[in-house]
Each structure stands twice: as C-alpha cells, then as structure tokens.
C-alpha atoms as a PDB file:
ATOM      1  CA  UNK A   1     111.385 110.448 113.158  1.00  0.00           C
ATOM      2  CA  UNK A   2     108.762 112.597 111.431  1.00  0.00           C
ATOM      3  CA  UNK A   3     105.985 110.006 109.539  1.00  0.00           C
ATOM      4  CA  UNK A   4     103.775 110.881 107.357  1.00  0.00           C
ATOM      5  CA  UNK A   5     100.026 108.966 106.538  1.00  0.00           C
ATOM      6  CA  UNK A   6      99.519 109.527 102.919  1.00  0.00           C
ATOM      7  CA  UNK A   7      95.985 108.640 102.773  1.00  0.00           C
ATOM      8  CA  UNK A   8      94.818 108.595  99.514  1.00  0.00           C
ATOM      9  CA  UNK A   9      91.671 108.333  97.069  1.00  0.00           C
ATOM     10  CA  UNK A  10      93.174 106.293  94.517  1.00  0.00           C
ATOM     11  CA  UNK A  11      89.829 105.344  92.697  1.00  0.00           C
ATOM     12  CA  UNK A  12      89.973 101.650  91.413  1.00  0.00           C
ATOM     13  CA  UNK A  13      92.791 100.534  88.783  1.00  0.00           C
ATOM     14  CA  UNK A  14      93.770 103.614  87.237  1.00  0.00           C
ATOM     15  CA  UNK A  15      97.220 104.066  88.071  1.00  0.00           C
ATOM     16  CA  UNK A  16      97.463 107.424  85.963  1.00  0.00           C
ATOM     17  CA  UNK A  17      95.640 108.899  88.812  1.00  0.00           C
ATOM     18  CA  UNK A  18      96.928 107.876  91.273  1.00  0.00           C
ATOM     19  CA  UNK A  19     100.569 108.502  90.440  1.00  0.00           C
ATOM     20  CA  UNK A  20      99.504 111.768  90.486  1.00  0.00           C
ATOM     21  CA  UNK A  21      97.676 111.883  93.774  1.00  0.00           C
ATOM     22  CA  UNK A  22     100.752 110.288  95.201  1.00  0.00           C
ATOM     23  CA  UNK A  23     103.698 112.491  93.632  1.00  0.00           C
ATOM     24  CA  UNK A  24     101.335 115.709  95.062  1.00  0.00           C
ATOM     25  CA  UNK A  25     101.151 113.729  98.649  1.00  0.00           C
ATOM     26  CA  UNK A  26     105.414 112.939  98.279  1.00  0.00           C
ATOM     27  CA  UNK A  27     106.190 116.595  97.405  1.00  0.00           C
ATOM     28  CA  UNK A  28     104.352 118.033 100.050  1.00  0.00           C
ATOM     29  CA  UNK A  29     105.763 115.737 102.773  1.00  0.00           C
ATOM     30  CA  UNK A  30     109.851 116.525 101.384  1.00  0.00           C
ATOM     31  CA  UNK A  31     108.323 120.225 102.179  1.00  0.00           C
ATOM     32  CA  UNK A  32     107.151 119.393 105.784  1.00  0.00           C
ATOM     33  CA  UNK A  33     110.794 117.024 106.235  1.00  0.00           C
ATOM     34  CA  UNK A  34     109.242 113.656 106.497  1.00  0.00           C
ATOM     35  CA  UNK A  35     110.926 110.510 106.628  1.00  0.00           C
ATOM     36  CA  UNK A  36     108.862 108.044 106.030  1.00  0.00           C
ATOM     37  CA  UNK A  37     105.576 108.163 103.942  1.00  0.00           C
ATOM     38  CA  UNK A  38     103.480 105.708 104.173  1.00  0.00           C
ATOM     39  CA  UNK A  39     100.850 104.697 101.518  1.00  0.00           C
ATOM     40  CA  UNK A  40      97.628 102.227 101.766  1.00  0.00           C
ATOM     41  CA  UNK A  41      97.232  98.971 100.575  1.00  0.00           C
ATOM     42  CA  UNK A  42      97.649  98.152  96.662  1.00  0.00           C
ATOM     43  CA  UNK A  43      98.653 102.046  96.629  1.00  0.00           C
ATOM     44  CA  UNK A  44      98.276 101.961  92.474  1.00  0.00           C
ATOM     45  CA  UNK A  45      95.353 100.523  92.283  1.00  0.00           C
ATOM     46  CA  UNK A  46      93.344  99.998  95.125  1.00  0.00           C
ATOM     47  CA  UNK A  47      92.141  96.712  96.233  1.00  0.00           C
ATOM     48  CA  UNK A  48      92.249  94.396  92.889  1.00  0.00           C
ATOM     49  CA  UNK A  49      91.654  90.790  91.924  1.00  0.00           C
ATOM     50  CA  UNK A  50      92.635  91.729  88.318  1.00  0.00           C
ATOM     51  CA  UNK A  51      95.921  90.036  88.688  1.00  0.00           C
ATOM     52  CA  UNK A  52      96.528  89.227  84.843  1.00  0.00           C
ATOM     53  CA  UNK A  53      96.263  92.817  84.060  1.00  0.00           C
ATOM     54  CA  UNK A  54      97.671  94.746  87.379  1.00  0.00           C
ATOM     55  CA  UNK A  55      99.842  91.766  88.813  1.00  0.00           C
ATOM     56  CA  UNK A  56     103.422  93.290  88.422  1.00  0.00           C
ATOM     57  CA  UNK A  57     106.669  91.097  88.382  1.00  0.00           C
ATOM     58  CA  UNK A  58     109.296  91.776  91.403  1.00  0.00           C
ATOM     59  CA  UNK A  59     112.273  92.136  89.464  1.00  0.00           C
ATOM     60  CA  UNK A  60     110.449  94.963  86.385  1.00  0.00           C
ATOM     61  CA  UNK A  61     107.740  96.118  88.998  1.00  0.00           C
ATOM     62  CA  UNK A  62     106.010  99.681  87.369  1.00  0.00           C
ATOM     63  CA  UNK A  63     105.352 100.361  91.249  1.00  0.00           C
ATOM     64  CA  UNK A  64     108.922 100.417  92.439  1.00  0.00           C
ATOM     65  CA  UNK A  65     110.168 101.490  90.034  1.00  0.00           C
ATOM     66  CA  UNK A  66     108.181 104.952  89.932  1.00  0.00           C
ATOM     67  CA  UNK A  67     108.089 104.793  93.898  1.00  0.00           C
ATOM     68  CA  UNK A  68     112.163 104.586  93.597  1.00  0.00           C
ATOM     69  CA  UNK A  69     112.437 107.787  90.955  1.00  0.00           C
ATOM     70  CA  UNK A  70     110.120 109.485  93.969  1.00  0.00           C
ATOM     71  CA  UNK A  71     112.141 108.480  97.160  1.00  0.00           C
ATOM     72  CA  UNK A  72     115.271 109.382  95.564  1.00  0.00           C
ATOM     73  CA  UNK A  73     113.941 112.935  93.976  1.00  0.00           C
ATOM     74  CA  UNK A  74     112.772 113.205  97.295  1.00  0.00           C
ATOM     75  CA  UNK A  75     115.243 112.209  99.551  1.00  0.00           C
ATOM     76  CA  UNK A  76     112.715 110.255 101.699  1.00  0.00           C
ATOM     77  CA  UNK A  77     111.611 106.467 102.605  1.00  0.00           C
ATOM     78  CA  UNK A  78     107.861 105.551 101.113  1.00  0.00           C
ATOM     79  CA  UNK A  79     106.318 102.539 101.911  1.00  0.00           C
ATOM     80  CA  UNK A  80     103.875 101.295  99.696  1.00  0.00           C
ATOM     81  CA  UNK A  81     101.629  97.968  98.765  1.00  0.00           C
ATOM     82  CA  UNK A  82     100.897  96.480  95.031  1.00  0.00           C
ATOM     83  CA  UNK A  83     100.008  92.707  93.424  1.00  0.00           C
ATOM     84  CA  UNK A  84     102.587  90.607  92.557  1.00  0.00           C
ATOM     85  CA  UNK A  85     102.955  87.610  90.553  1.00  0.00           C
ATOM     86  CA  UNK A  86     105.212  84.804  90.242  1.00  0.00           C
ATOM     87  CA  UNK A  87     104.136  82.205  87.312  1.00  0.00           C
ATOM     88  CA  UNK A  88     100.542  81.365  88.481  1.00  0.00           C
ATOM     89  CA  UNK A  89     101.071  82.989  92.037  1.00  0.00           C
ATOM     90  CA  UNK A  90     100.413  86.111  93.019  1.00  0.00           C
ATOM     91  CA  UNK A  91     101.307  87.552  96.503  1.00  0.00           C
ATOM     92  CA  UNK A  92      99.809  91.087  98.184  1.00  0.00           C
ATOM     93  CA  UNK A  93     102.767  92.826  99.080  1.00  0.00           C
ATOM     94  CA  UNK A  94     104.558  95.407 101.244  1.00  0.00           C
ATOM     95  CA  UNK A  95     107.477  97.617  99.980  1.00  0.00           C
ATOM     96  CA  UNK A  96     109.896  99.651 101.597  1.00  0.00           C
ATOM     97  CA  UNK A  97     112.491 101.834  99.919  1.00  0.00           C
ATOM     98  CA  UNK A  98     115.131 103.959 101.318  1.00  0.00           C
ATOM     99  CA  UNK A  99     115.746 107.483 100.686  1.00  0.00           C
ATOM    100  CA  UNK A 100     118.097 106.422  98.094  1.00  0.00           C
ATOM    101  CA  UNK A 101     115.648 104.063  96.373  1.00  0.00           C
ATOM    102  CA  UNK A 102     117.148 101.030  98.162  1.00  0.00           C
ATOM    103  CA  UNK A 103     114.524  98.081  99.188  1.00  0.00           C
ATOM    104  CA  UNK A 104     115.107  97.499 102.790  1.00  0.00           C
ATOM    105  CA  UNK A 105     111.560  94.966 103.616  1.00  0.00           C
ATOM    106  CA  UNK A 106     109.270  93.714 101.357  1.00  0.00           C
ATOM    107  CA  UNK A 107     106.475  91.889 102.756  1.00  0.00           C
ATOM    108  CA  UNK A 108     104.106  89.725 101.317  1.00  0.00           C
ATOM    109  CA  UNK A 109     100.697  89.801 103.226  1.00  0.00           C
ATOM    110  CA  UNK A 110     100.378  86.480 105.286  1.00  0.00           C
ATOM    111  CA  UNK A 111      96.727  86.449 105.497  1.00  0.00           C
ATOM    112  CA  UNK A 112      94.712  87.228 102.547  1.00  0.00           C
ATOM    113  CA  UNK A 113      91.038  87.646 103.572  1.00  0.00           C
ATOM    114  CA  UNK A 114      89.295  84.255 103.032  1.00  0.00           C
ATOM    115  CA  UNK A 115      85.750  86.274 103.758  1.00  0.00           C
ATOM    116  CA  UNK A 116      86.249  87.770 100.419  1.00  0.00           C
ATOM    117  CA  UNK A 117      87.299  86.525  97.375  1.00  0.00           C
ATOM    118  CA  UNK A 118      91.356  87.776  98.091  1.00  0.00           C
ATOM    119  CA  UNK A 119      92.207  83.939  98.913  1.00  0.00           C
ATOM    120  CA  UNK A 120      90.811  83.018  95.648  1.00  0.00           C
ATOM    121  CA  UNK A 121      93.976  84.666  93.716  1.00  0.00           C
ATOM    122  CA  UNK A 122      96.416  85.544  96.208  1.00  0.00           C
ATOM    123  CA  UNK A 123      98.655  83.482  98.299  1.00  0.00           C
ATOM    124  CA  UNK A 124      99.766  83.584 102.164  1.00  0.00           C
ATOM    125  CA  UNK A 125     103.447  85.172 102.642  1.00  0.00           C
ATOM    126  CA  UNK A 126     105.849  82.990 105.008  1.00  0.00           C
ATOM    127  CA  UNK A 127     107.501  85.498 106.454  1.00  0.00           C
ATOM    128  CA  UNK A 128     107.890  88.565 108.712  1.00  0.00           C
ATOM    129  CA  UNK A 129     109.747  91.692 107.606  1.00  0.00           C
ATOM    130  CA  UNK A 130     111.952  94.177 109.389  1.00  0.00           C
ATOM    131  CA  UNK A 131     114.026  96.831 108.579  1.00  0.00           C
ATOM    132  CA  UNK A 132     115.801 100.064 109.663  1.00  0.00           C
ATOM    133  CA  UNK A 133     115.021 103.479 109.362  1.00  0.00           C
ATOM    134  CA  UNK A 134     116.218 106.116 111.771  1.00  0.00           C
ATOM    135  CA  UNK A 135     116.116 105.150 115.224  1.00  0.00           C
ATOM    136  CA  UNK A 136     113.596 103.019 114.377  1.00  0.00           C
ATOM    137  CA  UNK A 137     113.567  98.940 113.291  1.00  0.00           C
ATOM    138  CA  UNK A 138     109.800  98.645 111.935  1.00  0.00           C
ATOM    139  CA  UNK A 139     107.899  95.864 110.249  1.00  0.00           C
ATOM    140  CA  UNK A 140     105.043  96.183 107.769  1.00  0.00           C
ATOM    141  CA  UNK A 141     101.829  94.168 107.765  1.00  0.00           C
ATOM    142  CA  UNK A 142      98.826  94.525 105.526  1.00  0.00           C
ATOM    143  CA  UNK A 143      94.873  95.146 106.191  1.00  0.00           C
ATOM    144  CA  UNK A 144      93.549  91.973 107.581  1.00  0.00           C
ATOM    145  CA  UNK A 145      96.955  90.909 108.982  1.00  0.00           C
ATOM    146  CA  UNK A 146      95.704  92.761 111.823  1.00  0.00           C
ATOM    147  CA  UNK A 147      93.106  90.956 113.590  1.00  0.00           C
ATOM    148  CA  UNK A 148      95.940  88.491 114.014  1.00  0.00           C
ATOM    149  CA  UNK A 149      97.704  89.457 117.605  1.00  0.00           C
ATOM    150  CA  UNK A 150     100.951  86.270 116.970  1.00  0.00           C
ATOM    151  CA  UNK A 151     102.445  88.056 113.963  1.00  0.00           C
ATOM    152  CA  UNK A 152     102.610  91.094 116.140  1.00  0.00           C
ATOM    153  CA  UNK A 153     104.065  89.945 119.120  1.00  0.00           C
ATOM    154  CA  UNK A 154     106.850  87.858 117.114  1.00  0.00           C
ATOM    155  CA  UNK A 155     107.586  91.006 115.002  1.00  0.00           C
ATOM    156  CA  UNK A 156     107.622  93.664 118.188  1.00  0.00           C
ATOM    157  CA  UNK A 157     110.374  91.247 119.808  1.00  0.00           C
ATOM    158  CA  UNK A 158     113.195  93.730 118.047  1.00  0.00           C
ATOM    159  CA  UNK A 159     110.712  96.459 116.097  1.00  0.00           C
ATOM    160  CA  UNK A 160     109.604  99.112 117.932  1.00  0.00           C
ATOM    161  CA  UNK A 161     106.998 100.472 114.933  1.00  0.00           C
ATOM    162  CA  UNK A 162     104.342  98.276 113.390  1.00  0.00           C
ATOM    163  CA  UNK A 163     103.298  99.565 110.162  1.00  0.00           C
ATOM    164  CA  UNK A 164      99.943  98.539 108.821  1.00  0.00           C
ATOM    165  CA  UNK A 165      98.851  99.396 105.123  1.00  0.00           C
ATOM    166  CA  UNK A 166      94.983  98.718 104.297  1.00  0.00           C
ATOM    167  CA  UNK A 167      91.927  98.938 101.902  1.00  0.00           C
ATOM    168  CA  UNK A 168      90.111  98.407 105.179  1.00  0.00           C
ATOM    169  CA  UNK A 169      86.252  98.882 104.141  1.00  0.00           C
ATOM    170  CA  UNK A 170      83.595 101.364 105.902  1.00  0.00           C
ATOM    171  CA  UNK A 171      81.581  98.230 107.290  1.00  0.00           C
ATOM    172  CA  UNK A 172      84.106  97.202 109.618  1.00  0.00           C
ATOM    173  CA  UNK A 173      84.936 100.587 110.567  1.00  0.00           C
ATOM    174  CA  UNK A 174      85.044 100.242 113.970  1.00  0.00           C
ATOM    175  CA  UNK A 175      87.488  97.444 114.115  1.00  0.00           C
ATOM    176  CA  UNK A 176      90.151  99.383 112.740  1.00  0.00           C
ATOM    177  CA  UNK A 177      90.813 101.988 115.648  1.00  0.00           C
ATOM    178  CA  UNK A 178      90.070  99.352 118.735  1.00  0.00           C
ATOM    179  CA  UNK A 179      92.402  96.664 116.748  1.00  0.00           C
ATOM    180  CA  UNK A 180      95.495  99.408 115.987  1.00  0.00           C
ATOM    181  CA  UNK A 181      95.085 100.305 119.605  1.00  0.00           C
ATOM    182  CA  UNK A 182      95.192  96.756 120.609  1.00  0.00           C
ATOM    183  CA  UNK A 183      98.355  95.876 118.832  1.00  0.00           C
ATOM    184  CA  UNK A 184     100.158  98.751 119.751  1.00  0.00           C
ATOM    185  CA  UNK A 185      98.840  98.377 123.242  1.00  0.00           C
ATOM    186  CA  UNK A 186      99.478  94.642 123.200  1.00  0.00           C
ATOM    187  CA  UNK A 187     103.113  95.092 121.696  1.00  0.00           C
ATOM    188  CA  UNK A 188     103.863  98.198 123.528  1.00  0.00           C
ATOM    189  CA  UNK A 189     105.400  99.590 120.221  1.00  0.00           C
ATOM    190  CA  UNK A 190     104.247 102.779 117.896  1.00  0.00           C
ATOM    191  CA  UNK A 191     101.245 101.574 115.260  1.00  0.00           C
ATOM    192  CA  UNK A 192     101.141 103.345 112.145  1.00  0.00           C
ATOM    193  CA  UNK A 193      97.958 102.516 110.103  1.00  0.00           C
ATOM    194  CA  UNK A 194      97.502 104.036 106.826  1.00  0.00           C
ATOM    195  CA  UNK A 195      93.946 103.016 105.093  1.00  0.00           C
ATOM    196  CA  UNK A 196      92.678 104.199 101.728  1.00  0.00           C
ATOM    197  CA  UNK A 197      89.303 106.379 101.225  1.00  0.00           C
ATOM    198  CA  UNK A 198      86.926 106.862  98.905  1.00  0.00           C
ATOM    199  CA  UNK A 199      84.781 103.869  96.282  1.00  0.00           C
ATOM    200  CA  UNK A 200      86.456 101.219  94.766  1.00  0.00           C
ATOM    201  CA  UNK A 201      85.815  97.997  93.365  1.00  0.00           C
ATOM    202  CA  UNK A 202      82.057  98.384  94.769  1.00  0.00           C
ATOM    203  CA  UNK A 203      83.299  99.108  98.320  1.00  0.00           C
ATOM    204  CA  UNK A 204      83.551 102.089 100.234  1.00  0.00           C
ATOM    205  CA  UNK A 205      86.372 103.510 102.448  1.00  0.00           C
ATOM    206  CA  UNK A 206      86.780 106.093 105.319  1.00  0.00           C
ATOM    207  CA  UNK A 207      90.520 106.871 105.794  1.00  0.00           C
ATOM    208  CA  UNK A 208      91.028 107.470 109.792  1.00  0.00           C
ATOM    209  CA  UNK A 209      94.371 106.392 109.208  1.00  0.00           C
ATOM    210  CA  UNK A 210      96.208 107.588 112.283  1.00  0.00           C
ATOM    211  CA  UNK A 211      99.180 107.236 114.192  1.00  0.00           C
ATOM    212  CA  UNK A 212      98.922 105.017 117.604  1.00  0.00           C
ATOM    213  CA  UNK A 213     101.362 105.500 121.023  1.00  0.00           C
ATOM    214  CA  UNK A 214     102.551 102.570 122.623  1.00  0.00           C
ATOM    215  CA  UNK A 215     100.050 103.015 125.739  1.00  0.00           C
ATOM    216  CA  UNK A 216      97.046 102.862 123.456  1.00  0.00           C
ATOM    217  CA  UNK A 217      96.810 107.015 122.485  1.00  0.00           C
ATOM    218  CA  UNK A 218      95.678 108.106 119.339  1.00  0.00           C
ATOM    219  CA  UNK A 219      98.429 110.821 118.349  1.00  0.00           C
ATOM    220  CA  UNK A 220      97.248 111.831 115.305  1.00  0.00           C
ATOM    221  CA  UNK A 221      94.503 110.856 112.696  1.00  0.00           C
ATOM    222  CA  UNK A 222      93.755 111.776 108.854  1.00  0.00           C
ATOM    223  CA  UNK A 223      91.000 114.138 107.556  1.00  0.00           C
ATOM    224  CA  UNK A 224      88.527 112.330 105.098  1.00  0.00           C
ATOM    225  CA  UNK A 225      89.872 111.723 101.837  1.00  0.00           C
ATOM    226  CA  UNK A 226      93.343 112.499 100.308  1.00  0.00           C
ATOM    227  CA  UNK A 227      95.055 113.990 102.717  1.00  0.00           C
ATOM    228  CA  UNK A 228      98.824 114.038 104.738  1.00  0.00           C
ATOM    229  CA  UNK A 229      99.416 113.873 108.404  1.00  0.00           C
ATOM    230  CA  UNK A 230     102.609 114.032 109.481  1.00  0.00           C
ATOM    231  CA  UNK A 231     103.622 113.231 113.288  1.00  0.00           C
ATOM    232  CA  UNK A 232     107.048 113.143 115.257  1.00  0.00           C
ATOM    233  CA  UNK A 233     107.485 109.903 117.164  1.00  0.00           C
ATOM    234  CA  UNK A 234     110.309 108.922 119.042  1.00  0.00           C
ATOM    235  CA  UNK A 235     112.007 104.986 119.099  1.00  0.00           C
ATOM    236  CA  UNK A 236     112.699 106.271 122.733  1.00  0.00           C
ATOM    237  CA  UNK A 237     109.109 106.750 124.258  1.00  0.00           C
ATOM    238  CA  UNK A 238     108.683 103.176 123.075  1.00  0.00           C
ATOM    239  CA  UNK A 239     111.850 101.776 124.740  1.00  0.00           C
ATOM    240  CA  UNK A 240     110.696 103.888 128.144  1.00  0.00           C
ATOM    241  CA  UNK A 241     107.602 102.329 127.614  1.00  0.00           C
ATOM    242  CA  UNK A 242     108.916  98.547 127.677  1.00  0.00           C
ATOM    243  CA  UNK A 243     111.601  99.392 130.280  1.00  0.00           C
ATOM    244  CA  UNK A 244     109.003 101.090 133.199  1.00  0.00           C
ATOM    245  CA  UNK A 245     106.599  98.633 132.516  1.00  0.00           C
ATOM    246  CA  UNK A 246     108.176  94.824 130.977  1.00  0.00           C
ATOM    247  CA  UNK A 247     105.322  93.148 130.549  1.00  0.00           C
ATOM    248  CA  UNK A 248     106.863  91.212 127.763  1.00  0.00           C
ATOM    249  CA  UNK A 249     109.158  89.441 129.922  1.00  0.00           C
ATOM    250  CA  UNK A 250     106.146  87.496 131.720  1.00  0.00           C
ATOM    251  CA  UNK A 251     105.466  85.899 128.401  1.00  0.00           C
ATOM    252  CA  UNK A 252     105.522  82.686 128.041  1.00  0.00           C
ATOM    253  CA  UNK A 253     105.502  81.558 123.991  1.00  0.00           C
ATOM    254  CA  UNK A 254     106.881  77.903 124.893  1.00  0.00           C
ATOM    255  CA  UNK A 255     103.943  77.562 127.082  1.00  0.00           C
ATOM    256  CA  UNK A 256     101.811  79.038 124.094  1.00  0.00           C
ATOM    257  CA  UNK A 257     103.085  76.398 121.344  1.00  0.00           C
ATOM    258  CA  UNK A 258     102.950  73.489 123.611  1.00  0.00           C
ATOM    259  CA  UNK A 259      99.194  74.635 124.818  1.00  0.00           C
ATOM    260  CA  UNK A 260      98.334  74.826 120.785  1.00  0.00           C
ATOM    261  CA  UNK A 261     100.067  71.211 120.341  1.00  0.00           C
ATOM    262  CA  UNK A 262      97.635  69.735 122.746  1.00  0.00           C
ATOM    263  CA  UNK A 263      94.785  71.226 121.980  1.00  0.00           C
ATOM    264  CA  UNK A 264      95.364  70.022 118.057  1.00  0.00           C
ATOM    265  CA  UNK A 265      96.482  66.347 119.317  1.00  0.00           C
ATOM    266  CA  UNK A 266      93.034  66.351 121.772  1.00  0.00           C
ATOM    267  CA  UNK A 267      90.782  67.654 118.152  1.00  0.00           C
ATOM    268  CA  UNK A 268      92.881  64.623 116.587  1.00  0.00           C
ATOM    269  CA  UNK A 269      92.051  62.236 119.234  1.00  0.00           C
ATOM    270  CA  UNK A 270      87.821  62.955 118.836  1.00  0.00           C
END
C-alpha cells in the first residue's frame, strides 16, 4: 500500500486556506498513486478550543463533507481529524473515508491533554477504531493518545498499522520520534505519524511526520513545512515480523488487569 504524510501548514482557523493547501497535497498524491493520505490533527483548523464557532455536527460535518467530494474525485482514502460537537459535548476526532467517500473508522480521541486546556472543552472517546484498507486493518489515534502504550497493544491485536494524527508542539519535539518508535516497536506493527507545522494558536510546530517499520526503522520522514511523502509498506513485513519473532504471545493482559486491581484495592486500603 503506497501512504502518503500530508503534512501541512494549516495556519490557525482559517479553513479557506487550508482547503486549499489540502486539495494541492490530494492532487499531487492521485498523481504519485497513493492510497491513503493522511492529514494532522484538526486538519481544518489546527489545534482549536473555539468549539462554538469551529465545532462541526457528525451528521452535516463541512469537513467530511469536502474531504468526501476529494476522496471520491480522487479515487483515494484520506484520513483526517476536526472538532465535533454533540449538544454541550464536543469530541476530537479521527475520520476515515474510502475511496468512494464511504466512512470506514471514526475515532474520537480518548485522551485529551489535561496539561493544556483541551480537557477543558473536549471529552474522552470510549472506544478504539479499526478498519480496512488494502491489505491492511489500521486504527487511528490522535496526538497525545500516544504516550499511552494500552490503547496500542489492544488495537495491534488484529491491526497491523497504527495511524497517529497530531498538532504535536516543537517543545516536546523529541518525544515524538522515540514514542512512534516505541509503539511500533512495542506493537510490532507499521506507525504512521502525521504532525502539523508551522504557528498556530501561539504554538509552534515542526512536522517530522514520518513513517515507522515494525522493528523500530524510520522509513521515511517529511521536509519542514507543507509537504507529501509518500512510502510503500507492506501488511506482510509486519506479519513476518510477528511470526519470526511472537513476542506477543508471552503477554500476559489477565495478569496485567488483576496486577492494576490490587494495586487500586491496596491505594483504597491506606
């Protein structure tokens, strides 16, 4: 499966731009035969706590709806984040369309970052996401989602590609590459991350999105600034991976849960 990283610029809630930005980054990945572009985090916007004026609703979403017109156009799956709100909720989320505009996962991020101010007007998904594309059975996560190993592990039980989308900020920049390696090392299982760059909301980004093996290798990595990479990965190398070396069978999550159960009930006890 060829991916593409559309790392993008999007500047900070002007969606007129970065419509633009994106429909360049989509046309010139249906050129090279991608099959699945991935966009950062809040791909519209950028990072925003503006959720009466950007929140979108599911069901008349702006943001899938003009991501659908492109995939179909296009003939290709995008996957791409945006706020959305449900009466006073509003969730982060994760969409992925098919090459004919179908949704097959949408994600809502299960840990908004409680550092920052994103806890403060979004809510925790429930839920992890899967779907197929290709050869391929992948599930989405968002940004800060990463520095959380469990999700990971329960997701790479059938997927075999771990996509994460972020607005994942230049002072932590050194986290990103060591954690994607982690989790794809961890999970033996391609990592896609796809982070934004430039300023917004105050913050500045530095791309390095990049495309992680499933022993740890970085395959490929953006230029700074707007800019697509496109890689060939095979669902095969991963299953190789797991087969030679099945580290996952010496897991032991019932021993995990019951560990966590004591420790709480011993907290309790104090």
């Amino acid at each position: 499966m060829r991916i593409g990283l559309a790392q993008i610029d999007m500047g900070f809630q002007d969606k007129s731009y970065a419509k633009k930005l994106c429909e360049e980054l989509i046309l010139s990945g249906a050129k090279e035969n991608v099959d699945l572009l991935v966009f950062p985090e809040m791909t519209l916007t950028g990072f925003t706590i503006n959720i009466k004026e950007f929140g979108e609703v599911f069901e008349t979403s702006e943001t899938i709806s003009f991501f659908r017109q492109q995939a179909i156009l296009h003939q290709m799956a995008i996957c791409f984040g945006l706020p959305i709100v449900d009466s006073q909720k509003a969730e982060n989320q994760c969409a992925i369309l098919s090459a004919t505009g179908e949704l097959l996962a949408n994600y809502a991020k299960i840990h908004p970052f409680s550092f920052g101010t994103e806890k403060d007007f979004y809510t925790g998904g429930t839920t992890i996401a899967s779907c197929k594309i290709k050869d391929f059975t992948l599930s989405p996560f968002i940004c800060y989602d990463l520095r959380f190993p469990e999700i990971f592990q329960i997701a790479s039980k059938n997927s075999t590609l771990l996509v994460v989308i972020a607005n994942w900020p230049i002072s932590r920049k050194e986290d990103w590459s060591v954690l994607l390696k982690a989790r794809a090392i961890e999970n033996q299982a391609f990592v896609v991350g796809v982070n934004r760059a430039g300023t917004g909301g105050g913050l500045t980004y530095f791309g390095d999105s990049m495309v992680i093996s499933p022993r740890g290798k970085i395959l490929a990595c953006a230029k700074e600034g707007t800019h697509l990479t496109t890689f060939d990965i095979s669902c095969e190398e991963a299953l190789q991976c797991r087969n030679k070396f099945p580290l996952k069978s010496d897991r032991r999550p019932e021993l995990y849960q019951q560990l966590m159960i004591n420790k709480n009930e011993e907290r309790s006890s104090i």
